[in-house]
C-alpha atoms as a PDB file:
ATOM      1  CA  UNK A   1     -12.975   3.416  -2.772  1.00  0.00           C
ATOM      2  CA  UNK A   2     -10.269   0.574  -2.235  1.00  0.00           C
ATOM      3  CA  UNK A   3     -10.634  -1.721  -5.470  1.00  0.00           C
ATOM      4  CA  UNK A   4      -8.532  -4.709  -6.262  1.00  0.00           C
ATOM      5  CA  UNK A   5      -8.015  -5.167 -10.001  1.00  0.00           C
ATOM      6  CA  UNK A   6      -6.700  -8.510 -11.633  1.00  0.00           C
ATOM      7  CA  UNK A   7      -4.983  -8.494 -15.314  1.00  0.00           C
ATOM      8  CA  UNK A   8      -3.076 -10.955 -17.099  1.00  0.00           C
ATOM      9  CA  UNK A   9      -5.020 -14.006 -18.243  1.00  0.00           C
ATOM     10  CA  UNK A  10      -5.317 -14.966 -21.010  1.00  0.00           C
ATOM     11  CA  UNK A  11      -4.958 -18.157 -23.543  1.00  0.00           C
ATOM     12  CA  UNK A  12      -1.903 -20.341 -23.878  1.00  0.00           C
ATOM     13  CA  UNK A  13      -0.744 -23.806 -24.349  1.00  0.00           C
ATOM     14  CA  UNK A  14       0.336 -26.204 -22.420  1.00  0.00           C
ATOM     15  CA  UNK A  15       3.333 -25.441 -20.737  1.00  0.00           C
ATOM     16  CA  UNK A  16       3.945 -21.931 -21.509  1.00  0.00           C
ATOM     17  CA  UNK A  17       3.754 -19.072 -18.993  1.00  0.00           C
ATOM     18  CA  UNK A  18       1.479 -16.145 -17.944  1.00  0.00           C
ATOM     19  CA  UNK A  19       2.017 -13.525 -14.890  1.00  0.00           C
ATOM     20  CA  UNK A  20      -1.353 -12.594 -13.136  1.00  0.00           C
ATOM     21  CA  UNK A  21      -1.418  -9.041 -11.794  1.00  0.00           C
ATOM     22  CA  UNK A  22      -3.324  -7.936  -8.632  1.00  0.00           C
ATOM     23  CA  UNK A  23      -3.271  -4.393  -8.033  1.00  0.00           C
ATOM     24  CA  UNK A  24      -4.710  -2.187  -5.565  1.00  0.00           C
ATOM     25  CA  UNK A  25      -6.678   1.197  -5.726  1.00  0.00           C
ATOM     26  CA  UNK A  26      -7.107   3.156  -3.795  1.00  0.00           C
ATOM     27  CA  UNK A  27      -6.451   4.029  -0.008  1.00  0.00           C
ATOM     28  CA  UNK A  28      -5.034   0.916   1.037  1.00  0.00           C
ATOM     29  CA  UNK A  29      -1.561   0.544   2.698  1.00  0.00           C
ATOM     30  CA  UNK A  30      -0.384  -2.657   1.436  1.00  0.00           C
ATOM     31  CA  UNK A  31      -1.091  -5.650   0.365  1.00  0.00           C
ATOM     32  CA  UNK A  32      -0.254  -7.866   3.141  1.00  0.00           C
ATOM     33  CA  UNK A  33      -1.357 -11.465   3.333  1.00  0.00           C
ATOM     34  CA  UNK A  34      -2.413 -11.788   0.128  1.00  0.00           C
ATOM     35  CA  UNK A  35      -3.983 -15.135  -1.301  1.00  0.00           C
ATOM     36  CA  UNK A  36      -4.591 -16.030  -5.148  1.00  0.00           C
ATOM     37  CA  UNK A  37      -7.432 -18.390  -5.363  1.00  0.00           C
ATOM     38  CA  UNK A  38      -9.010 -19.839  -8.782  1.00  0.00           C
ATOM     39  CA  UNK A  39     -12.572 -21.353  -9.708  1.00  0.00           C
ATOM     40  CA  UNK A  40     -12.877 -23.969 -12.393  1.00  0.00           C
ATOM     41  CA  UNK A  41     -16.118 -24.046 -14.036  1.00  0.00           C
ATOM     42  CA  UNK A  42     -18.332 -25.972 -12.511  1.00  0.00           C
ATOM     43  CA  UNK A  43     -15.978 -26.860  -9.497  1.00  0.00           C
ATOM     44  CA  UNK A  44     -15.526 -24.363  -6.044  1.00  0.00           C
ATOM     45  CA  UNK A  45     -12.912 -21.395  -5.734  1.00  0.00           C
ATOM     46  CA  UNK A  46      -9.807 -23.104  -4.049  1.00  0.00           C
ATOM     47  CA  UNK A  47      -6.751 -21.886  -2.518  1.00  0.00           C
ATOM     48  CA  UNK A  48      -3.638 -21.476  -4.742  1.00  0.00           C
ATOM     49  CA  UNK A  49      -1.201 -19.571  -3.195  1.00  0.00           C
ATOM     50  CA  UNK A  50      -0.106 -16.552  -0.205  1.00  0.00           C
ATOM     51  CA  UNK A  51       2.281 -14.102   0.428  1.00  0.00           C
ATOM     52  CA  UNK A  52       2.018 -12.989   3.983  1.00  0.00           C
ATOM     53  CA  UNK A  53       3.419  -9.966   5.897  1.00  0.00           C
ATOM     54  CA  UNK A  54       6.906 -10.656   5.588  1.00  0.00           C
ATOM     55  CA  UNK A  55       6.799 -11.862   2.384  1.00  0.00           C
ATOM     56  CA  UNK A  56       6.257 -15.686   2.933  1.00  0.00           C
ATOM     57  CA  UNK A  57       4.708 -17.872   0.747  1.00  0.00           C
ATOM     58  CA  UNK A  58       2.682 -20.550   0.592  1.00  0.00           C
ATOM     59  CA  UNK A  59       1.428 -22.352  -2.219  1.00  0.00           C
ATOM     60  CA  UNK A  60      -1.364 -25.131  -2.707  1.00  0.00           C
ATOM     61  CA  UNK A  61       0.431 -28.590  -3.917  1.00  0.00           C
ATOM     62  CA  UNK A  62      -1.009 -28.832  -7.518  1.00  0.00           C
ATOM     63  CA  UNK A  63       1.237 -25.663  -8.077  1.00  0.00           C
ATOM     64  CA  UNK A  64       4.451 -25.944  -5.977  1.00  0.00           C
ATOM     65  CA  UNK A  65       7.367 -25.742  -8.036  1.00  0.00           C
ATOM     66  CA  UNK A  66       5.311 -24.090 -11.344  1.00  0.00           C
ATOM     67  CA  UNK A  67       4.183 -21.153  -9.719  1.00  0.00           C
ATOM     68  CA  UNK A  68       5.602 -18.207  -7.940  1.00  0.00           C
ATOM     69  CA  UNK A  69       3.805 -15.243  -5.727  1.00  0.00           C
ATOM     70  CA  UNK A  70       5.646 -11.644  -5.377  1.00  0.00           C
ATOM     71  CA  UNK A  71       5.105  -8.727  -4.097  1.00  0.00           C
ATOM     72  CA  UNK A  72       6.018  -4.904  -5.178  1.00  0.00           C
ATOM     73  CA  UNK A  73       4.936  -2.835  -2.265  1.00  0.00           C
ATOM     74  CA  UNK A  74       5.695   0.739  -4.427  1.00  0.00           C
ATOM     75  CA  UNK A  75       3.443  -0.782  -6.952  1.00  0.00           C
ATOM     76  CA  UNK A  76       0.777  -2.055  -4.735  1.00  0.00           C
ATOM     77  CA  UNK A  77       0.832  -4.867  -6.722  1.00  0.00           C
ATOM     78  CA  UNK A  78       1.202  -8.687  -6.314  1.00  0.00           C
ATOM     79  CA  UNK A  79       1.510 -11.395  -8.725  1.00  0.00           C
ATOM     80  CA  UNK A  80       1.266 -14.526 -10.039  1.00  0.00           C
ATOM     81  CA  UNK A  81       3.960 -16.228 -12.036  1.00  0.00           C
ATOM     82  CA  UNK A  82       2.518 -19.381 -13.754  1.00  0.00           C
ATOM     83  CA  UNK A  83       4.692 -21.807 -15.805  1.00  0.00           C
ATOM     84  CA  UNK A  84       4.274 -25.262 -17.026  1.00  0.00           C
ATOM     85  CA  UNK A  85       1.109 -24.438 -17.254  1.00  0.00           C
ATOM     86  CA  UNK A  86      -1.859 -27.156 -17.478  1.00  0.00           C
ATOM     87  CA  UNK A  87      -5.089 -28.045 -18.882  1.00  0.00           C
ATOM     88  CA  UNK A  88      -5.851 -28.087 -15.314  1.00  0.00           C
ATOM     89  CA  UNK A  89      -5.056 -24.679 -14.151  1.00  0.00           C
ATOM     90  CA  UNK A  90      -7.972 -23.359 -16.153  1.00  0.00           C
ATOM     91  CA  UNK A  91      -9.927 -21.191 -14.415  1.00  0.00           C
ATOM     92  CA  UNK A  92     -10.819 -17.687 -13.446  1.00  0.00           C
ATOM     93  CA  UNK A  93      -8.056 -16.845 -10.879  1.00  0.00           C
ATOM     94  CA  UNK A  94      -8.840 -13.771  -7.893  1.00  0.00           C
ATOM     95  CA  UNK A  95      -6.808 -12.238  -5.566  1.00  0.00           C
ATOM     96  CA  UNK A  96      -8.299 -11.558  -2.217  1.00  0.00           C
ATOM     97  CA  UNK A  97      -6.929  -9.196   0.230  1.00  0.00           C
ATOM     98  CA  UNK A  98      -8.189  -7.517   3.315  1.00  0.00           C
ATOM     99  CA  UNK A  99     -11.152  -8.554   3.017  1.00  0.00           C
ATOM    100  CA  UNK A 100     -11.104  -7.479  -0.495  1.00  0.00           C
ATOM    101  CA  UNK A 101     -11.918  -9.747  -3.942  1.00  0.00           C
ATOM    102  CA  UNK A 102     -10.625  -8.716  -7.033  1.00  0.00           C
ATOM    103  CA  UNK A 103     -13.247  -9.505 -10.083  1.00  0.00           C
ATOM    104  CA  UNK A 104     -11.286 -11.942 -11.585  1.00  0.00           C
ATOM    105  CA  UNK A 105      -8.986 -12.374 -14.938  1.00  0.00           C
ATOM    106  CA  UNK A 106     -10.131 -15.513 -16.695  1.00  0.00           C
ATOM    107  CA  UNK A 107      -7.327 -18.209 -17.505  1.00  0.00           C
ATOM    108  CA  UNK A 108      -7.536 -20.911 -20.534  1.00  0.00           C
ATOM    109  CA  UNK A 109      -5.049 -23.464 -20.996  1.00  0.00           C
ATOM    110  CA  UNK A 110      -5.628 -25.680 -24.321  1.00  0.00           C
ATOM    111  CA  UNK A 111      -4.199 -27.091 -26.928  1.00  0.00           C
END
């Protein structure tokens, strides 16, 4: 059974860092076109950020510039670098690939 597993949240301060894991189990090939999405509470899941096929990315404007998507094909894995984070970014953040959602690794950013 293909299973995609988030890690890496956590609580910090404002402006300090965190890298989000997204790894897959399983029989999967790769993890191509990739997306990291987040859901405040009380708000909708939206789009943060995509690494295609080729390793393109795409990121949603409230995080260009603070946050970075990778890939590590051996690993399986992709992630999410975060810095500068904000109040704002709170959230539970998911990866979603191939039809696939991860179940989620909860992010608190607070003073």
């Amino acid at each position: 059974q293909v299973q995609l597993v988030e890690s890496g949240g956590g609580l910090v301060q404002p402006g300090e860092s965190l890298r989000l894991s997204c790894a897959a189990s399983g029989s999967i090939g790769s993890l191509d076109n990739t997306r990291w999405f987040r859901q405040a509470p009380g708000k909708q899941r939206e789009f943060v950020a995509i690494i295609d096929s080729v390793g393109e990315t795409n990121y949603a404007d409230s995080v260009k510039g603070r946050f970075t998507i990778s890939r590590d094909n051996a690993r399986k894995t992709v992630y999410l670098q975060m810095n500068n984070l904000k109040p704002e970014d709170t959230g539970v953040y998911y990866c979603f690939s191939r039809t696939l959602w991860g179940q989620g690794t909860p992010v608190t950013v607070s003073s």
